[in-house]
Protein backbone atom coordinates (compact mmCIF):
# COMPACT_ATOMS: atom_id res chain seq x y z
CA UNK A 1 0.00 0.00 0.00
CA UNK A 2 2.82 2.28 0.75
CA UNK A 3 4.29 1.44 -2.71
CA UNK A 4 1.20 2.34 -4.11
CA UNK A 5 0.70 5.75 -2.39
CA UNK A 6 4.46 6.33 -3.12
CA UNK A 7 4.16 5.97 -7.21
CA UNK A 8 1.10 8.14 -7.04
CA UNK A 9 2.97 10.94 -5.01
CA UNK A 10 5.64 10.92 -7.92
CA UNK A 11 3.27 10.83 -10.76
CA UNK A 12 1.65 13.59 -9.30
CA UNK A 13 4.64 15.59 -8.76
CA UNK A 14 5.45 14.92 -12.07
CA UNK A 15 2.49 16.26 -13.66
CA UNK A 16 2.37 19.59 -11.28
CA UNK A 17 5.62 20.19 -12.84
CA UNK A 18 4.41 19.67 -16.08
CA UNK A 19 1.90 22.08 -15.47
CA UNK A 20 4.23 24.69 -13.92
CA UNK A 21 6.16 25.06 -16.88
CA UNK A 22 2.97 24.81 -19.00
CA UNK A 23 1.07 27.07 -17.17
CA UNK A 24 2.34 29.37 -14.69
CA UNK A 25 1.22 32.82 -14.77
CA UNK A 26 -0.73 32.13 -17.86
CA UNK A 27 -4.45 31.84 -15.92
CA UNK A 28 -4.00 35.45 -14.68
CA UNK A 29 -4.16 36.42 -18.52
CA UNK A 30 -7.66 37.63 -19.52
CA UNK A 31 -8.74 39.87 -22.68
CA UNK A 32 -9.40 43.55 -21.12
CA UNK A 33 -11.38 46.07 -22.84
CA UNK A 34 -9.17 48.79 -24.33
CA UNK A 35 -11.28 52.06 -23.12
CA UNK A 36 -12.73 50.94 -19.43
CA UNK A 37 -10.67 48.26 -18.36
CA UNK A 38 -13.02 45.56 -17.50
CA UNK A 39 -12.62 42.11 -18.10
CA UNK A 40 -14.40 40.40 -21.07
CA UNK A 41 -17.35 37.41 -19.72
CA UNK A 42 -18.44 34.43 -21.65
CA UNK A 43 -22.06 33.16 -22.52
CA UNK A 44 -21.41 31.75 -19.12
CA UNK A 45 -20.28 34.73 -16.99
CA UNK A 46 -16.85 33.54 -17.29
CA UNK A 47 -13.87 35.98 -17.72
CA UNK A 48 -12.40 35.21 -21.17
CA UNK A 49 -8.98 33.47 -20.54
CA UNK A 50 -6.49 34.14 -23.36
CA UNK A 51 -2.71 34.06 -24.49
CA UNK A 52 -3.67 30.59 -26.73
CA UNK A 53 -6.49 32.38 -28.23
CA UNK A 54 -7.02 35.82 -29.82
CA UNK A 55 -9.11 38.58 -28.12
CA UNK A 56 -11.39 40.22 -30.49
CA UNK A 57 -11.24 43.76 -31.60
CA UNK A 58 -11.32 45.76 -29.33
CA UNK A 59 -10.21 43.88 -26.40
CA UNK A 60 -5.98 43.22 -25.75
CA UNK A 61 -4.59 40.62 -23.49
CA UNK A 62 -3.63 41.76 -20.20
CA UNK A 63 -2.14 40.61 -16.63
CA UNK A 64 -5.41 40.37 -13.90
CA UNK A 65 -4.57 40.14 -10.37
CA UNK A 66 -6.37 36.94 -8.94
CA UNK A 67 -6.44 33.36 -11.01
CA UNK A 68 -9.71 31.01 -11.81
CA UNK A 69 -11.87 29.91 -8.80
CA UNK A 70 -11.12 32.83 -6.79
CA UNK A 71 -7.45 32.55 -6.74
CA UNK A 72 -7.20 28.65 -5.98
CA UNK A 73 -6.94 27.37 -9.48
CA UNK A 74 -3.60 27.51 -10.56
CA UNK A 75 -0.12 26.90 -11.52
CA UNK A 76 2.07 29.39 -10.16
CA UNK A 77 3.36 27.60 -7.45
CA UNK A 78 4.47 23.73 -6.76
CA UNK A 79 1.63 23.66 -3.91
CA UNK A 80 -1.32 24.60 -5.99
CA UNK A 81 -0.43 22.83 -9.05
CA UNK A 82 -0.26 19.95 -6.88
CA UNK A 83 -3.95 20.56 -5.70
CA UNK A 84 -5.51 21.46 -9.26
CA UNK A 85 -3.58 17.90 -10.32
CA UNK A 86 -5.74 16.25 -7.58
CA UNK A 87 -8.27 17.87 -7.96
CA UNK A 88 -8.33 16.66 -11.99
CA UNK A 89 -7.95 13.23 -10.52
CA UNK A 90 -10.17 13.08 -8.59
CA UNK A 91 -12.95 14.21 -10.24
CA UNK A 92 -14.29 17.04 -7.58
CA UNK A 93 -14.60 20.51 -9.64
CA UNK A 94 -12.18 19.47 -12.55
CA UNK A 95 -15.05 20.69 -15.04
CA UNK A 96 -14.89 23.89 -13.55
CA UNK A 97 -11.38 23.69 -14.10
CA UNK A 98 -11.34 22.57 -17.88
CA UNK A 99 -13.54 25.85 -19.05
CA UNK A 100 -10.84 27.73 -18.17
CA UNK A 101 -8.32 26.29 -20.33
């Protein structure tokens, strides 16, 4: 069992730091509107997420202050790209997670 938990530690470690040099600082990266400098909101009242996408006229891609998921969804740091990799694993919120990207 300890073998078990011990292989599923390091593939999880593994993928975190796949996703830190994927990811980091790119979830803070939102299309802003050029004259007010709001955020730009989805069908779903989700801020549009860009940097693998274009923004459309009008809007430019910009730096926000907080991540997805009021600033728990990320990849910034070892610690929370740990906990959005279990959190994909297990199920719990991951298709809150997947809109985003």
């Amino acid at each position: 069992m300890q073998d078990v938990l011990l292989i599923l530690v390091f593939f999880m470690l593994i993928f975190a730091i796949g996703g830190l040099n994927l990811f980091m600082g790119m979830l803070m990266q939102r299309c802003v509107d050029e004259e007010t400098g709001n955020a730009l909101f989805d069908d779903d009242d989700n801020e549009v997420i860009c940097g693998y996408a274009e923004c459309p006229t009008g809007y430019y891609c910009g730096k926000m202050t907080l991540n997805p998921n009021y600033d728990t969804t990320n990849f910034d740091n070892i610690f929370s790209a740990l906990l959005s990799v279990f959190q994909c694993i297990t199920l719990e919120g991951w298709s809150d997670m997947m809109v985003m990207y």
